[in-house]
Protein backbone atom coordinates (compact mmCIF):
# COMPACT_ATOMS: atom_id res chain seq x y z
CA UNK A 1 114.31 111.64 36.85
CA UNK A 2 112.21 112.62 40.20
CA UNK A 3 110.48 109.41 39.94
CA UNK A 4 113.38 106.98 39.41
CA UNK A 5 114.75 108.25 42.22
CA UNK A 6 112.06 108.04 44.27
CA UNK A 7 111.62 103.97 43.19
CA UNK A 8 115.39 103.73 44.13
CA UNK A 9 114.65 105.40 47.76
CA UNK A 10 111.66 103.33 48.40
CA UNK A 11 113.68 99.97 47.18
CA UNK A 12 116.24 100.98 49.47
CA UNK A 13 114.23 101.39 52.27
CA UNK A 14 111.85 98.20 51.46
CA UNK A 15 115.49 96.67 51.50
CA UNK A 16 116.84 97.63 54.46
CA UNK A 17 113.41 96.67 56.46
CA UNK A 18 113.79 93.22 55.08
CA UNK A 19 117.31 93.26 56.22
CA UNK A 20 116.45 94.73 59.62
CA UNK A 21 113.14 92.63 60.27
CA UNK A 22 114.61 90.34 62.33
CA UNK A 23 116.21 92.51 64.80
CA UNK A 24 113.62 95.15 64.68
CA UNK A 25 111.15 92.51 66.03
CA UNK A 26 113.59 91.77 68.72
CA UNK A 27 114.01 95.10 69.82
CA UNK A 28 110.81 95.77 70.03
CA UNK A 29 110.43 92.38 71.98
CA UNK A 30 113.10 93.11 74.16
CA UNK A 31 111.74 97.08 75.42
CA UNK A 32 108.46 95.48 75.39
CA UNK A 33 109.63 93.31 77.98
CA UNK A 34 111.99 96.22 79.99
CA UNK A 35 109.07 98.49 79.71
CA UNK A 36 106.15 96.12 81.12
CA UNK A 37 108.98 95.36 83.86
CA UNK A 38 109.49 98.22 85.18
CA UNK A 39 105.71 99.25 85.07
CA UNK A 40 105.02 96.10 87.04
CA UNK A 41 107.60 97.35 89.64
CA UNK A 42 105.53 100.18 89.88
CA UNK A 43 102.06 98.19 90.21
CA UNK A 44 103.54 96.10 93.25
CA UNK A 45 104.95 99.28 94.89
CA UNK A 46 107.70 97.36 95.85
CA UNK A 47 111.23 97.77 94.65
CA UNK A 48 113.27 94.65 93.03
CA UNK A 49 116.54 95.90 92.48
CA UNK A 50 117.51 92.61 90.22
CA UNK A 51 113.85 92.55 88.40
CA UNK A 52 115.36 96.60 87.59
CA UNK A 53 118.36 96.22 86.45
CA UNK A 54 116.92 93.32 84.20
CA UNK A 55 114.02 95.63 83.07
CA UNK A 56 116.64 98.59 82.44
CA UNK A 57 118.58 95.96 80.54
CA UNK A 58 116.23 94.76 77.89
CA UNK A 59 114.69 98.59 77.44
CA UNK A 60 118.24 99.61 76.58
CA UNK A 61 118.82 96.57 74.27
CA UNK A 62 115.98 96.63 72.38
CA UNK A 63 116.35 100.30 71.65
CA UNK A 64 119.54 100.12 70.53
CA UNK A 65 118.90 97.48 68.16
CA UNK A 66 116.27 100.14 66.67
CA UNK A 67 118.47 102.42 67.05
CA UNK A 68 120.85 100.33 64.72
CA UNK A 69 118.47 99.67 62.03
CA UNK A 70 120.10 100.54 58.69
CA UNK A 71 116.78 101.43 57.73
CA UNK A 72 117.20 104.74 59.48
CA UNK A 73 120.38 105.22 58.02
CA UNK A 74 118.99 105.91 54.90
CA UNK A 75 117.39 108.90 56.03
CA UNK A 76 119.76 112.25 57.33
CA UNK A 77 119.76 112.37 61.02
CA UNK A 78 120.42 114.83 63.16
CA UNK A 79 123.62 115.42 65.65
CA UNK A 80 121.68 114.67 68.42
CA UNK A 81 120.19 111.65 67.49
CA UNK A 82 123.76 110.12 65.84
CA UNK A 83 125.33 110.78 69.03
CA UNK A 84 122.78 109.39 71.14
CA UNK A 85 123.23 106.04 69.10
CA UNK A 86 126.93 106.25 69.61
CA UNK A 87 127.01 106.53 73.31
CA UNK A 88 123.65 103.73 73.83
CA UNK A 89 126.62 101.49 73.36
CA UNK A 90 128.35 103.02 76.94
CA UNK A 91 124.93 102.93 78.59
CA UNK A 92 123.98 99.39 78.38
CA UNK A 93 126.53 97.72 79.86
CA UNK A 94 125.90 99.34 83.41
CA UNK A 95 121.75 97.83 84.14
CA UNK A 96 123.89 94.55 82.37
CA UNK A 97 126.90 94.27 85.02
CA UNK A 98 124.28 95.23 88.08
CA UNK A 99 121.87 92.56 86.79
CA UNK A 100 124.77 89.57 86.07
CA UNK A 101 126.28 90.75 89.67
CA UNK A 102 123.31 90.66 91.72
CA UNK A 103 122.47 87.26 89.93
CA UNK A 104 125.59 85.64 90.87
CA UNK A 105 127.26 84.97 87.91
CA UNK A 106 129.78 87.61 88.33
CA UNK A 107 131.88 85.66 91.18
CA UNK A 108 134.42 87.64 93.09
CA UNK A 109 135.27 89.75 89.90
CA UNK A 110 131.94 90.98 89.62
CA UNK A 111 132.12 93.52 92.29
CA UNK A 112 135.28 95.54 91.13
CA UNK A 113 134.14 95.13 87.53
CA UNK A 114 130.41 97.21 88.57
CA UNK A 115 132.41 99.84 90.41
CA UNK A 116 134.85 100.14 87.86
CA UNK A 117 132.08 100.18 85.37
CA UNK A 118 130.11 102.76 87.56
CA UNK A 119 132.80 105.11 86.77
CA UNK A 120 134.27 104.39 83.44
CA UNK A 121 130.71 103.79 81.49
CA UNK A 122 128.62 107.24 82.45
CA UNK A 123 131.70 109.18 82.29
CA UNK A 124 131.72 107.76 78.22
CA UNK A 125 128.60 108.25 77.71
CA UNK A 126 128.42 111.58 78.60
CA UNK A 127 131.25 112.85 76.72
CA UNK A 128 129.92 110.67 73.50
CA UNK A 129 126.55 112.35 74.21
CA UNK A 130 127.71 115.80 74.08
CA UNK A 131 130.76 115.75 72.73
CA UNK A 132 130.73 112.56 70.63
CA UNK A 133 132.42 109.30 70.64
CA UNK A 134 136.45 109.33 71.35
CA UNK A 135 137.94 106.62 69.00
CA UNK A 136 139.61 105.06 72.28
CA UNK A 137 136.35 104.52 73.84
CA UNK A 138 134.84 101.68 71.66
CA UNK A 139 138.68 99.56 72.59
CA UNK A 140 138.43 100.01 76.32
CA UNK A 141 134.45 99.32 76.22
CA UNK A 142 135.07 96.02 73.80
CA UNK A 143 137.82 95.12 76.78
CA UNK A 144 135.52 95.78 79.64
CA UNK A 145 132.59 93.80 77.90
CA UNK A 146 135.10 90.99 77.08
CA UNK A 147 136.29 90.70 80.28
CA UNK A 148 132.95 90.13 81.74
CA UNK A 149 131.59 88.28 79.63
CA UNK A 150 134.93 85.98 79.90
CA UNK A 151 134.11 86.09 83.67
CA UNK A 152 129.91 85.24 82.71
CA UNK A 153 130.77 82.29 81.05
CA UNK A 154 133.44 80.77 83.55
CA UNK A 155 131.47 81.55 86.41
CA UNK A 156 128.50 79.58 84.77
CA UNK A 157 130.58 76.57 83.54
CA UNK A 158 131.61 76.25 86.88
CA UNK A 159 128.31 76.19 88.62
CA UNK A 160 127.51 72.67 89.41
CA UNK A 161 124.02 73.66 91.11
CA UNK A 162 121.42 71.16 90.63
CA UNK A 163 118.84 73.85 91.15
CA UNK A 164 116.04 73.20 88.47
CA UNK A 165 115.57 77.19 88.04
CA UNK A 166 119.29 77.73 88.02
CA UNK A 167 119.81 75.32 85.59
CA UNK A 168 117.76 76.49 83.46
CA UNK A 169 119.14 80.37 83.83
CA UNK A 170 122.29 79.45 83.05
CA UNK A 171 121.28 77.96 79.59
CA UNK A 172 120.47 80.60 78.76
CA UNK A 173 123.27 82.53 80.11
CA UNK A 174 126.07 80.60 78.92
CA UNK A 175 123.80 81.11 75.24
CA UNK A 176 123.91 84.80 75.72
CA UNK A 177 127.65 85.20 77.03
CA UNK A 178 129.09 82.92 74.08
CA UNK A 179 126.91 84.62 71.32
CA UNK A 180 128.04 87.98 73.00
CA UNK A 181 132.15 86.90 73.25
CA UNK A 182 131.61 86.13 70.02
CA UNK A 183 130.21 89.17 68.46
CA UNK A 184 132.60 91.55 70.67
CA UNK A 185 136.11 89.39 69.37
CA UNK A 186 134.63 89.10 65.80
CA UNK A 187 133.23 92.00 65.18
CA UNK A 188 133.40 94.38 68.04
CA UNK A 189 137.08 94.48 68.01
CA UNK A 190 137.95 94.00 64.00
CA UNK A 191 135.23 96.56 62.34
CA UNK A 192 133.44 99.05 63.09
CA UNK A 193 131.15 98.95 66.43
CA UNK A 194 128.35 100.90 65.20
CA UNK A 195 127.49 98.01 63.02
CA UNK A 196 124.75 95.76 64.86
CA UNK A 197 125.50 92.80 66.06
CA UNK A 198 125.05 89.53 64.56
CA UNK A 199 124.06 86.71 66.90
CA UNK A 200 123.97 88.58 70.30
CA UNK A 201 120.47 89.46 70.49
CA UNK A 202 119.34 85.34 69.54
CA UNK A 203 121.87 84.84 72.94
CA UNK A 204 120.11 87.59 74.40
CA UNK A 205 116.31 86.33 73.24
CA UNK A 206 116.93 83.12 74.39
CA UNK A 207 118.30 84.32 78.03
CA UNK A 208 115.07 86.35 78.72
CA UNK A 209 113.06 83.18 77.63
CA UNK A 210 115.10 81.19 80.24
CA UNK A 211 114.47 83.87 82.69
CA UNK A 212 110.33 84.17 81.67
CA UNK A 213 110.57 79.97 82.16
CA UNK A 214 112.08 80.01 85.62
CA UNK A 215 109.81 82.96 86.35
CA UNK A 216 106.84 81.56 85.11
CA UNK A 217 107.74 78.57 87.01
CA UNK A 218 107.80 79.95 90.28
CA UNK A 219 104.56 81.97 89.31
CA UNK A 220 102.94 78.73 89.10
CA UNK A 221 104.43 77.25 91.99
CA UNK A 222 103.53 80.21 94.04
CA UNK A 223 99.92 79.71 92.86
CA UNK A 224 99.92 75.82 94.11
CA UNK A 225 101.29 76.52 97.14
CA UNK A 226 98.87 79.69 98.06
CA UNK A 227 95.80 77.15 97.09
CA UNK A 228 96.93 75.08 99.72
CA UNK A 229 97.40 77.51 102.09
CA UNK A 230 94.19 79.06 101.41
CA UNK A 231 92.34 75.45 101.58
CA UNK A 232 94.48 75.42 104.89
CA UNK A 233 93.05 78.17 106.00
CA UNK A 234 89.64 77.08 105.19
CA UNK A 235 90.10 74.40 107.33
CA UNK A 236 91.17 76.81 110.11
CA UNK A 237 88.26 78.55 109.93
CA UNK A 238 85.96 76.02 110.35
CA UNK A 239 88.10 74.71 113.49
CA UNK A 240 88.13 77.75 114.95
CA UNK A 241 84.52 78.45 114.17
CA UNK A 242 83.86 74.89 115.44
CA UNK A 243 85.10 75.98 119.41
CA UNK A 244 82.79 78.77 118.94
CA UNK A 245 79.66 77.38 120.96
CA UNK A 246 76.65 77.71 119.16
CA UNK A 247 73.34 79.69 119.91
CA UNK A 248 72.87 80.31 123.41
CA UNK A 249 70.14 77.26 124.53
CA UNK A 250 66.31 78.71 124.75
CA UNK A 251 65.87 80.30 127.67
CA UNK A 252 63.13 81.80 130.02
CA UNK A 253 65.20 84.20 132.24
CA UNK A 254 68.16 85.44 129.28
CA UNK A 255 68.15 86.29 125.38
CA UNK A 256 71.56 86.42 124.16
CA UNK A 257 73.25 87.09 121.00
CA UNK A 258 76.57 86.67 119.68
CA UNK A 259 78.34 87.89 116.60
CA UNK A 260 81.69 87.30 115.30
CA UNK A 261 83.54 88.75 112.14
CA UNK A 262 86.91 88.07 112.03
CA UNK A 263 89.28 90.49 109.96
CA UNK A 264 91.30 87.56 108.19
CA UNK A 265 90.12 83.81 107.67
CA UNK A 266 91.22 83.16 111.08
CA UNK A 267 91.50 85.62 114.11
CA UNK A 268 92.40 85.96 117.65
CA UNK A 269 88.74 86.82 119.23
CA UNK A 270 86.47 84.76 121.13
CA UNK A 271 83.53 84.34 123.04
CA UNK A 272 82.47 81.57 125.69
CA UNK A 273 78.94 80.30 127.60
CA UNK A 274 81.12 79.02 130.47
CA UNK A 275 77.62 78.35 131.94
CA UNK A 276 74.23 78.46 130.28
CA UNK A 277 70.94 77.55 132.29
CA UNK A 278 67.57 78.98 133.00
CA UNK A 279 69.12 80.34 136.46
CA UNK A 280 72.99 81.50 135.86
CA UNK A 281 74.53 82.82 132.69
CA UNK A 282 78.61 83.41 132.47
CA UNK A 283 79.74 85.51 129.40
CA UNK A 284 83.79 85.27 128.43
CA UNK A 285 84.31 87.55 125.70
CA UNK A 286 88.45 87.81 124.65
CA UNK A 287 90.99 89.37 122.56
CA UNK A 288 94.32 88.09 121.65
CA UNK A 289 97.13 90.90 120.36
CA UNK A 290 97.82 90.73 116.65
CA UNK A 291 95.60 88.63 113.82
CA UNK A 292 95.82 85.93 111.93
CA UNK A 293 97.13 82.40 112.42
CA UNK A 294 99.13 83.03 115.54
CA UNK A 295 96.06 84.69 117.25
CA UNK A 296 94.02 82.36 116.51
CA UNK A 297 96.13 79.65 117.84
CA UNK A 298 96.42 81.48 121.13
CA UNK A 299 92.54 81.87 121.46
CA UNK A 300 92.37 78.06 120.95
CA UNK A 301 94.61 77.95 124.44
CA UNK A 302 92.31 80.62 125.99
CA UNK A 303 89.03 78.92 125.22
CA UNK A 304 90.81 75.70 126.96
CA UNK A 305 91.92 77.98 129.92
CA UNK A 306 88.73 79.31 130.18
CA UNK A 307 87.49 75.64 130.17
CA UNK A 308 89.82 74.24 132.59
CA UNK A 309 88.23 77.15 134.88
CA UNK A 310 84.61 76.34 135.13
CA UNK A 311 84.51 75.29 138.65
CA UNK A 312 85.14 78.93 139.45
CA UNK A 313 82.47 80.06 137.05
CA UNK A 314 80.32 81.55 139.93
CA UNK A 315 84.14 84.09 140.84
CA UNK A 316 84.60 86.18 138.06
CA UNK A 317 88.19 87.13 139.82
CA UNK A 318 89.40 84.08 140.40
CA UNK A 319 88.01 82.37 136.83
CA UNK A 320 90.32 84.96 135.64
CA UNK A 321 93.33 84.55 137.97
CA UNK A 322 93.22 80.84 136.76
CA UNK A 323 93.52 81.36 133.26
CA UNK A 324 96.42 84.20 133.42
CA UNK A 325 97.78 81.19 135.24
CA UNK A 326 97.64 79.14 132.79
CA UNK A 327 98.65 81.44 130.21
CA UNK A 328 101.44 82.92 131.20
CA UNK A 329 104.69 82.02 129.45
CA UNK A 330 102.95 79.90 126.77
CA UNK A 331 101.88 82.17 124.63
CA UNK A 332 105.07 83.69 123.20
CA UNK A 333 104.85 87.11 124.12
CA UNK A 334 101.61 87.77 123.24
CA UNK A 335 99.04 89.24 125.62
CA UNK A 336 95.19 88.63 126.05
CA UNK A 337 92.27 91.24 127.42
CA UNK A 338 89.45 89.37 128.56
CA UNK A 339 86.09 90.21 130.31
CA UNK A 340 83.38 87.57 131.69
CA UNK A 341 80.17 88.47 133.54
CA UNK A 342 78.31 85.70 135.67
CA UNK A 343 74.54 86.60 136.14
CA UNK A 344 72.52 84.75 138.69
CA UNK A 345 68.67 84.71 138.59
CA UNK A 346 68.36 83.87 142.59
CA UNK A 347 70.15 86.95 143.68
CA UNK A 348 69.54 89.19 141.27
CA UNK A 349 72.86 90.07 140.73
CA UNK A 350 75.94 90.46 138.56
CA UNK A 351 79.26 89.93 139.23
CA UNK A 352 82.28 91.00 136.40
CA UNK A 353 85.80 91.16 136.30
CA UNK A 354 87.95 92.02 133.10
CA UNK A 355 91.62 92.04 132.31
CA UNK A 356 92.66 94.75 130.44
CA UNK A 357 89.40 94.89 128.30
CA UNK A 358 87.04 97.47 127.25
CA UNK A 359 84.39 97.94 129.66
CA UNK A 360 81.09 96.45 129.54
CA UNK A 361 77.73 98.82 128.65
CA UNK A 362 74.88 98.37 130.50
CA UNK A 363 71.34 99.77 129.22
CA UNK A 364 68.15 100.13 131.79
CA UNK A 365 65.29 101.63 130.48
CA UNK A 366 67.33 103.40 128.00
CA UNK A 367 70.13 104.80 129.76
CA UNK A 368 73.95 103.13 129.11
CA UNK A 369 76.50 103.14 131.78
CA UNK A 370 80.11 101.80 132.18
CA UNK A 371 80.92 98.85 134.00
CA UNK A 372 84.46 98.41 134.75
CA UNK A 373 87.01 96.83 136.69
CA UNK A 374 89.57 95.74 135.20
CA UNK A 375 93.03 93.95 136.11
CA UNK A 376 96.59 93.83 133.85
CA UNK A 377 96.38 91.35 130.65
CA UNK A 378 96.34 88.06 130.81
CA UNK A 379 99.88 85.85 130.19
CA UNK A 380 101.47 89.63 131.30
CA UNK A 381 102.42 88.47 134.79
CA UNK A 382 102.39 85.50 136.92
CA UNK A 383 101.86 88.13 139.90
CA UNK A 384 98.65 89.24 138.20
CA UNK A 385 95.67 90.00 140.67
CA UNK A 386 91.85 90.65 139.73
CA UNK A 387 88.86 92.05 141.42
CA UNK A 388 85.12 92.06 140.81
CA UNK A 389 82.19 94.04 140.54
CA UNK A 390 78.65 93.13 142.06
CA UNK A 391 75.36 95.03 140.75
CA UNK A 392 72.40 94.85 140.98
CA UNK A 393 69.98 93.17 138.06
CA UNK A 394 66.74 94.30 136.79
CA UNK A 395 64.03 93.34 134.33
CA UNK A 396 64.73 94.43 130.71
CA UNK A 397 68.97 95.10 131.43
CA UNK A 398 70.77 94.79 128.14
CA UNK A 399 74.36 93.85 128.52
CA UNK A 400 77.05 94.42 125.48
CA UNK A 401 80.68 92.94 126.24
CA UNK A 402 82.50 93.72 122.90
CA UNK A 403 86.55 93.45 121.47
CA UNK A 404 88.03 97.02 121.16
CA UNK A 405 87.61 95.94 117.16
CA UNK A 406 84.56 97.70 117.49
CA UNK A 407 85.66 101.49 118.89
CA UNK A 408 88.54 101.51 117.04
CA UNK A 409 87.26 101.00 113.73
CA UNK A 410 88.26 104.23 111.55
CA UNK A 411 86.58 105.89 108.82
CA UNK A 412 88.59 107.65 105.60
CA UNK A 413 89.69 110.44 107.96
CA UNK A 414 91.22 108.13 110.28
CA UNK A 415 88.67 109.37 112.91
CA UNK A 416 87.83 106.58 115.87
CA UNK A 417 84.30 105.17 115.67
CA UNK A 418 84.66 105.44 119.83
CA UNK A 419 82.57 104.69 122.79
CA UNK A 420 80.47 107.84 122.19
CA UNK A 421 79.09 106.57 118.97
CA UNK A 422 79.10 102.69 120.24
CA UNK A 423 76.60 103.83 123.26
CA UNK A 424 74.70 105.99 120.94
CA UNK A 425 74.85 102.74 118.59
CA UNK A 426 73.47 100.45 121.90
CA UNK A 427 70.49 102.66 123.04
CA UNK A 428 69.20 102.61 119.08
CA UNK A 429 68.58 98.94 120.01
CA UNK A 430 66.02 99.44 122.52
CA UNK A 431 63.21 97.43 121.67
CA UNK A 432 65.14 95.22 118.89
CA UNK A 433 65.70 91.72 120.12
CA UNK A 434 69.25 90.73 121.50
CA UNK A 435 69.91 89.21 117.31
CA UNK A 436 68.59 91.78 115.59
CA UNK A 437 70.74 94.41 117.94
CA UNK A 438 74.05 92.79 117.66
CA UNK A 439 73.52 93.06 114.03
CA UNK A 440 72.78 96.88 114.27
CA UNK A 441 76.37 97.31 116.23
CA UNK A 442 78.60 95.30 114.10
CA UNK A 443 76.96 97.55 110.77
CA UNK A 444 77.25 100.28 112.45
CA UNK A 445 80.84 100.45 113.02
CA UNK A 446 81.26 98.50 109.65
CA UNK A 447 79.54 101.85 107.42
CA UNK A 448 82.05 104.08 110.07
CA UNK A 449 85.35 102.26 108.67
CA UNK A 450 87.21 102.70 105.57
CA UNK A 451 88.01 98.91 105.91
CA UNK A 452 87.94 96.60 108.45
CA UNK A 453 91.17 96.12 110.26
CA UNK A 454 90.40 94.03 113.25
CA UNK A 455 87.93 91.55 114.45
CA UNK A 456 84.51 92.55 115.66
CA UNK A 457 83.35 90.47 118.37
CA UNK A 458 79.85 91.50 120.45
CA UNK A 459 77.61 89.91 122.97
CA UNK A 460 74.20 91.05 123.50
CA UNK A 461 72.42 89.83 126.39
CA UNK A 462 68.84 90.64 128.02
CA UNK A 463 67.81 90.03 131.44
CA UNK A 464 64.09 89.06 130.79
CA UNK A 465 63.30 87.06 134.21
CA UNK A 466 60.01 88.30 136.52
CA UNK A 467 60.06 88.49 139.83
C-alpha cells in the first residue's frame, strides 16, 4: 500500500513538472533577467530608474510564475508561503505601471493610474500578506490591470513613431498588452486568479526580447560610435603632439629636455622653443584650465599666440602681454597660466615673467631657489599687466619650468606631492643629464599619486656655456 502510493505521488509530481515546464523555464528566464538587472545597476553605480522598474518587473514575474507551479501544490505549504503567493499578484503590478509610465506608453492616464496604484496595490498586499486575500481584491486588481492594459495597447496603436527602436518596443508591447487583456477578461475575471496564466508570459517573453533587441542595438551602436571617437582622438593626439616642437637642436651653450604626459589622449599643456640658437634660448611652458578636448583646443590658440609673439621673444613681459591680448575673449571662459624664460649667452643673464604659473626652480651647485614673478592669467583681463625678472647666469644652472600637474599630484591619502618634495626631487638630479632628470621628476611624482589626474609637463634646461 506504502509503495503504490508513493508511485502515485511521484507520477503526480513527474506530471505536474511536465505541465509546468514551460512556465517554470520562463520564470526562471524572466528573474534571471530582473536579477542580472538590477546587479548591473549596481556595477555602473549609477541609478536608472526605468532599467529598475523593468528589472523589479521581470524578478516579480518570474517568481510568481514559480510561485504558481502546480507542482508545488502537490506538496502542503505553509500559511506564510500561501499567502505570500496570494498577494505576489498585488505586488507586480506597481515596478509594471512605473516601468510602462516612464516608457511612455501610459499617455496622460498613466500618471493618475501609478498614483492611484501607489496607494491601492501595497495597501492589498499587505493586508493579503498578513491577513490574507479579501475576495474583493482580485475584482478591483483585474479592473485596475484592465484598465491599463486597455490604456497600453491604445497608446501603442496610436504611436505613429518611425523610430527603429520604438518600433520595435512596441511589438513587443502591443504582444504583451493583448496576451495580458486577454488572460485578465478570460480568465482573470471568470475563474479563479490563483490559476496561472495562459499566454501572458509568451506576451511577456517576447516584450523583454524586443527590449534586449533595441538594447542590444544601441549597445552596438554605442560601440561604433566610441571607435570613432577613439580613432578621433587618435588623430588628436598626434596633431597635438605634432605642434609640440621636437628635441631642442644640438647645442654648445644649453642642454634641454622636455617631457610631456598628458592625463587623457589629448590635454591642455604645452611647451614652446620660441627661440633656439647657440646664443639665446626662450622657454614657454603653459597650462590651460580643465582637460581634454576643449583644453587642448585652447593650447592649439596659445601655441599660435605664442607664435604670433616672437618678435618680442627677447621681453618676457611684453611676449606675454601680447598673447593675453590675443587670448582674451576667445577662449570661452577658460583661463591659461603661462611662464617663459629667455636666456642670453652675451649677457649672461635671464630674464622671466609668468602669468599665474608655478614658479620656476633654479639649481646652482646644488642649491634650488624660487624664481617668481608672476602676473593674473592669461584671457582673464584685457587690462592685464606683466613684469620681469633679470638674474644673473652661471655655468652648470639647471632650470625646471613645470605645470602645477606635477605638485599637485596626490597619493592614496590625498596628501599633495608639493614643492617640498619636487625640489628635493630636482637636487637628486645633480649630475644626471637634462633627459635623464626630467625623467626622474615626472616618476617621481608618478610613484607619489594614486592615479594621475592632470597633465605633467617639465622642462629641464642646463646652462653649460664657458666664459
Amino acid at each position: 500500500m506504502v509503495l503504490i502510493d508513493t508511485s502515485f505521488t511521484a507520477n503526480q509530481v513527474l506530471n505536474a513538472f511536465y505541465h509546468d515546464a514551460p512556465n517554470l523555464f520562463l520564470g526562471s528566464a524572466f528573474a534571471t533577467v530582473g536579477i542580472l538587472s538590477i546587479a548591473f545597476c549596481f556595477l555602473r553605480r549609477r541609478f536608472d530608474a526605468l532599467l529598475v522598474w523593468l528589472a523589479t518587473f521581470a524578478a516579480l514575474y518570474g517568481l510568481r510564475m514559480w510561485m504558481n507551479a502546480s507542482m508545488l501544490r502537490i506538496v502542503p505549504q505553509s500559511l506564510l508561503f500561501d499567502r505570500l503567493r496570494s498577494s505576489m499578484e498585488f505586488l507586480i503590478p506597481i515596478p509594471a505601471f512605473n516601468f510602462f509610465r516612464l516608457a511612455g506608453f501610459l499617455g496622460r492616464g498613466g500618471k493618475v493610474l501609478v498614483l492611484a496604484s501607489r496607494m491601492i496595490f501595497p495597501t492589498m498586499f499587505v493586508i493579503a500578506l498578513v491577513f490574507g486575500p479579501l475576495p474583493v481584491f482580485y475584482p478591483i486588481s483585474a479592473l485596475v490591470v484592465i484598465y491599463a492594459l486597455w490604456l497600453l495597447l491604445m497608446r501603442s496603436l496610436g504611436n505613429k513613431s518611425q523610430d527603429r527602436d520604438f518600433a520595435a518596443v512596441r511589438i513587443g508591447v502591443l504582444c504583451f498588452a493583448a496576451l495580458a487583456l486577454w488572460d485578465n477578461l478570460v480568465d482573470r475575471l471568470a475563474h479563479n486568479p490563483s490559476i496561472p496564466a495562459h499566454v501572458e508570459p509568451y506576451g511577456f517573453a517576447i516584450m523583454l526580447a524586443c527590449l534586449g533587441y533595441v538594447a542590444a542595438r544601441r549597445a552596438h551602436a554605442r560601440d561604433v560610435e566610441l571607435g570613432e571617437i577613439h580613432q578621433e582622438l587618435e588623430l588628436a593626439r598626434r596633431i597635438q603632439l605634432s605642434i609640440l616642437p621636437e628635441a631642442f637642436p644640438a647645442s654648445t651653450d644649453f642642454r634641454i629636455a622636455a617631457r610631456y604626459v598628458p592625463m587623457t589622449s589629448v590635454a591642455g599643456d604645452l611647451y614652446d622653443f620660441l627661440v633656439a640658437s647657440d646664443r639665446q634660448v626662450g622657454l614657454l611652458i603653459a597650462d590651460v584650465s580643465g582637460h581634454g578636448v576643449p583644453a587642448a583646443l585652447i593650447a592649439s590658440m596659445v601655441k599660435m599666440a605664442a607664435t604670433s609673439q616672437r618678435s618680442n621673444a627677447a621681453h618676457p613681459a611684453q611676449l606675454l602681454a601680447g598673447m593675453n591680448a590675443a587670448l582674451c575673449g576667445n577662449t570661452q571662459g577658460q583661463f591659461v597660466t603661462a611662464a617663459y624664460v629667455y636666456l642670453d649667452v652675451a649677457t649672461r643673464q635671464l630674464r622671466y615673467a609668468a602669468a599665474g604659473h608655478p614658479a620656476m626652480l633654479m639649481m646652482r651647485n646644488g642649491v634650488v631657489s624660487e624664481v617668481a614673478e608672476n602676473g593674473l592669467l592669461l584671457a582673464a583681463s584685457e587690462l592685464a599687466t606683466y613684469h620681469e625678472k633679470t638674474l644673473p647666469l652661471e655655468q652648470g644652472d639647471r632650470l625646471l619650468l613645470y605645470t602645477d600637474g606635477l605638485v599637485e599630484a596626490r597619493n592614496a591619502n590625498g596628501k599633495l606631492f608639493g614643492e617640498d618634495a619636487l625640489i628635493a626631487a630636482l637636487r637628486n638630479t645633480e649630475g644626471l643629464a637634462p633627459d635623464a632628470a626630467a625623467d626622474h621628476l615626472i616618476a617621481s611624482a608618478q610613484q607619489w599619486a594614486a592615479l594621475q589626474d592632470d597633465d605633467l609637463t617639465v622642462l629641464v634646461c642646463d646652462f653649460v656655456a664657458a666664459r
